[in-house]
N, C-alpha and C. Protein backbone atom coordinates (compact mmCIF):
# COMPACT_ATOMS: atom_id res chain seq x y z
N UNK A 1 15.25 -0.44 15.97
CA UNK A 1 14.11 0.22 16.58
C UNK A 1 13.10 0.52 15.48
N UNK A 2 12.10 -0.33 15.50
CA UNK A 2 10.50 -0.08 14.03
C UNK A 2 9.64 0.70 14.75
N UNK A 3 9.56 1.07 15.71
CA UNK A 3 8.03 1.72 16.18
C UNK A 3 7.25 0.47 16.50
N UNK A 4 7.26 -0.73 16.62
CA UNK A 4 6.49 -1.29 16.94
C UNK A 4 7.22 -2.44 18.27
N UNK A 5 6.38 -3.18 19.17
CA UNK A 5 7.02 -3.75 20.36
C UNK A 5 7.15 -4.95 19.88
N UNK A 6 8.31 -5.51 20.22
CA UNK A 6 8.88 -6.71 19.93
C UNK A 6 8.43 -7.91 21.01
N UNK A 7 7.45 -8.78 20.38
CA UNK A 7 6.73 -9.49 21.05
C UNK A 7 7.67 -10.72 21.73
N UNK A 8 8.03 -11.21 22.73
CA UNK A 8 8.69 -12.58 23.27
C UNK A 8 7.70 -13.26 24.26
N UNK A 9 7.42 -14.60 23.47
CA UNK A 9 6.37 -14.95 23.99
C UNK A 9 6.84 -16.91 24.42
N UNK A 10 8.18 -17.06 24.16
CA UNK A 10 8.46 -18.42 24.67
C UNK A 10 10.04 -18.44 25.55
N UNK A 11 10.42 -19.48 26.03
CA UNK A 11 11.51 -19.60 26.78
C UNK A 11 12.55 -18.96 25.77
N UNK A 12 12.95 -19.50 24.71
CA UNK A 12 14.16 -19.21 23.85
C UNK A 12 14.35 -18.09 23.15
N UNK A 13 13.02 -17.17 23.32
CA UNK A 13 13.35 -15.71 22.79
C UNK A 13 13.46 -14.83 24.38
N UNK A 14 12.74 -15.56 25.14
CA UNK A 14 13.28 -14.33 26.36
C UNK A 14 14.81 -15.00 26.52
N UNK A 15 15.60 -16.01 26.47
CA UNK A 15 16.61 -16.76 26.74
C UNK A 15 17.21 -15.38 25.91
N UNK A 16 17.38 -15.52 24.37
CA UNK A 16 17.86 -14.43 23.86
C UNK A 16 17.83 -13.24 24.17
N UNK A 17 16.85 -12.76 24.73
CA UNK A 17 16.35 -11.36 25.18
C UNK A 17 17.39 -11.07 26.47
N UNK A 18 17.86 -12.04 27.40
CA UNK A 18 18.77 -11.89 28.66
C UNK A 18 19.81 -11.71 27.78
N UNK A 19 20.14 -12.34 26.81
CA UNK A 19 21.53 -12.08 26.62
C UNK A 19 22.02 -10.87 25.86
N UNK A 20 21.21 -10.21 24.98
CA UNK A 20 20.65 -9.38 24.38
C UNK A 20 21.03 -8.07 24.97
N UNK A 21 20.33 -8.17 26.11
CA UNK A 21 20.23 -6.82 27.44
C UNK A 21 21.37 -6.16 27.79
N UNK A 22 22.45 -7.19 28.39
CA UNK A 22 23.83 -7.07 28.74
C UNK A 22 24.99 -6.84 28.09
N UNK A 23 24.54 -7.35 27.07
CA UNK A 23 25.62 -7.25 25.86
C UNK A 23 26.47 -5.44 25.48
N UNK A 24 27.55 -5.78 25.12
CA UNK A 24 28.38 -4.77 25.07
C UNK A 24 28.13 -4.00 23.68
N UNK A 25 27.56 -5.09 22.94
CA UNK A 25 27.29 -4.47 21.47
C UNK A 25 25.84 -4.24 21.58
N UNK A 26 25.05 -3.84 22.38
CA UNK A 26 23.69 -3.18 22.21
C UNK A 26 23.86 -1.61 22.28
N UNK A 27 23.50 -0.62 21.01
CA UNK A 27 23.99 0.67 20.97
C UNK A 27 22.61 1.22 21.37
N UNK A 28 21.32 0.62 21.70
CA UNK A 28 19.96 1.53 22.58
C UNK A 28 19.82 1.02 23.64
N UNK A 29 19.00 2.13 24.32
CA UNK A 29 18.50 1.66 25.67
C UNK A 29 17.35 0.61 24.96
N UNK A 30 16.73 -0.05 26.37
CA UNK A 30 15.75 -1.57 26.03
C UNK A 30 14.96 -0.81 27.07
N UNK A 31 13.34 -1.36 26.40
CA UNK A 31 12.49 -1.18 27.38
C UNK A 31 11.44 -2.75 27.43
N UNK A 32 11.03 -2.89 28.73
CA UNK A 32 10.90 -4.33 28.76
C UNK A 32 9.63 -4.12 29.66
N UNK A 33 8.67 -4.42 28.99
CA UNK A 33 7.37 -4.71 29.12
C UNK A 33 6.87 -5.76 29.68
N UNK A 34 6.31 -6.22 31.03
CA UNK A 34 5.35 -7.50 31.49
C UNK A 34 4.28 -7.32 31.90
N UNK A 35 3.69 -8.40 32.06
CA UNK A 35 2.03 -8.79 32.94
C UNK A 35 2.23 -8.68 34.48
N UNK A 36 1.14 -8.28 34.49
CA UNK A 36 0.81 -9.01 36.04
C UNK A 36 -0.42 -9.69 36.02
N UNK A 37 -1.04 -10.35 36.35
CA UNK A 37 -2.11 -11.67 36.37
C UNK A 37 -2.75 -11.61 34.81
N UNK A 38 -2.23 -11.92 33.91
CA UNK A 38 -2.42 -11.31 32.45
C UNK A 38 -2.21 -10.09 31.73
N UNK A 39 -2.37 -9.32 32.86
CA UNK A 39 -3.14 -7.48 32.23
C UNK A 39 -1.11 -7.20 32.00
N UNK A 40 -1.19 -6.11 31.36
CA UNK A 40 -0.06 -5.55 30.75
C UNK A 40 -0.15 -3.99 31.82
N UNK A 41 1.18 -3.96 32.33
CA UNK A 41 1.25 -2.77 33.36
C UNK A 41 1.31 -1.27 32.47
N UNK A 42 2.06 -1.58 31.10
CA UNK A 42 1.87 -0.41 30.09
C UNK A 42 1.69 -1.06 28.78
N UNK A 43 1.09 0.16 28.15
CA UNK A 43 0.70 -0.53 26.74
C UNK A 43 2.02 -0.12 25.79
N UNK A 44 2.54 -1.23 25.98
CA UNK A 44 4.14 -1.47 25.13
C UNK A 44 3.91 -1.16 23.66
N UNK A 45 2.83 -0.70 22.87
CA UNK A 45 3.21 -0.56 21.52
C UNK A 45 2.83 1.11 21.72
N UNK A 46 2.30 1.59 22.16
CA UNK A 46 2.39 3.10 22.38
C UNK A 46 3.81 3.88 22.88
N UNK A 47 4.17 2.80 24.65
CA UNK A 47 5.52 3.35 24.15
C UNK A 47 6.37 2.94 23.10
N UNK A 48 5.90 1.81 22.40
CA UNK A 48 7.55 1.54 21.30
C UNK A 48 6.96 2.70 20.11
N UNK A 49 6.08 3.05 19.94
CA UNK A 49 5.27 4.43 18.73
C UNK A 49 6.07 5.34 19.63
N UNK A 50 5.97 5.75 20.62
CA UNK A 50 6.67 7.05 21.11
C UNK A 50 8.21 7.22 21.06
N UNK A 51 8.52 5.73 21.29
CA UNK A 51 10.19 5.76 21.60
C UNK A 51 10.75 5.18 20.34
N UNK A 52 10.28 5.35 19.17
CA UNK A 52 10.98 4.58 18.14
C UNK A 52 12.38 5.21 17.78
N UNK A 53 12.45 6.14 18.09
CA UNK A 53 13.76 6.50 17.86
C UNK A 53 14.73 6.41 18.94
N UNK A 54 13.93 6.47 20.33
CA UNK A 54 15.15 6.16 21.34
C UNK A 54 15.23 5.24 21.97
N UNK A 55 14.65 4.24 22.13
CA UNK A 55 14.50 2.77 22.50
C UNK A 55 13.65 1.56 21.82
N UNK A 56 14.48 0.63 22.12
CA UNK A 56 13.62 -0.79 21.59
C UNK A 56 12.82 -1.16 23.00
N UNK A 57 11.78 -1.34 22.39
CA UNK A 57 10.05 -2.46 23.55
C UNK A 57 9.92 -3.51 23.29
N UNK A 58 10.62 -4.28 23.98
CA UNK A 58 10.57 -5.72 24.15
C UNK A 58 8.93 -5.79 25.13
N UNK A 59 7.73 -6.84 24.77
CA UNK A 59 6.92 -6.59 25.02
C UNK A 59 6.77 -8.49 25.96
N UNK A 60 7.02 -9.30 27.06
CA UNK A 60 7.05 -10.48 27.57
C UNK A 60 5.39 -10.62 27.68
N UNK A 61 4.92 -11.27 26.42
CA UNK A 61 3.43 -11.55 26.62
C UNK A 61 2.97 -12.82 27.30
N UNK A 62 3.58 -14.17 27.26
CA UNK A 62 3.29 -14.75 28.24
C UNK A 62 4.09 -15.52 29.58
N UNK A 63 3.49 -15.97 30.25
CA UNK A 63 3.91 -16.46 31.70
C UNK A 63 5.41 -16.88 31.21
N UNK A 64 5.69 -18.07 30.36
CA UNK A 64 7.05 -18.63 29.78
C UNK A 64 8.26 -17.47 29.31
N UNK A 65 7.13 -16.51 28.81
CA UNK A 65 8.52 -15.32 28.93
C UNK A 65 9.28 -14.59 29.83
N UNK A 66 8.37 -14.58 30.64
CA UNK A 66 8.70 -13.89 32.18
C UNK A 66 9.13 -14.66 32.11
């Protein structure tokens, strides 16, 4: 967890990012950030500045990440 949102912006990092999520060895909560027709529903680096200590912000910037 850096304080800053962890950008996934192609198939093989959101691919990682699913597996990531579920996993038994993830010791934080995940917060997971998308678009809707481009626009960003929250601004994922404010919460990853707010939540740096209690969650990671995975931030899905384009269409291929979704």
């Amino acid at each position: 967890m850096t304080g800053t949102a962890i950008a996934i912006s192609d198939a093989d990092e959101a691919e990682a990012l699913s597996e990531y999520l579920p996993s038994p060895d993830r010791q934080h909560p995940a917060v997971v950030v998308i678009r809707r027709f481009g626009k960003s529903l929250f601004d994922a680096k404010s919460l990853a500045s707010n939540l740096h200590d209690v969650a990671a912000v995975f931030d899905l910037v384009t269409p291929k990440a979704t």
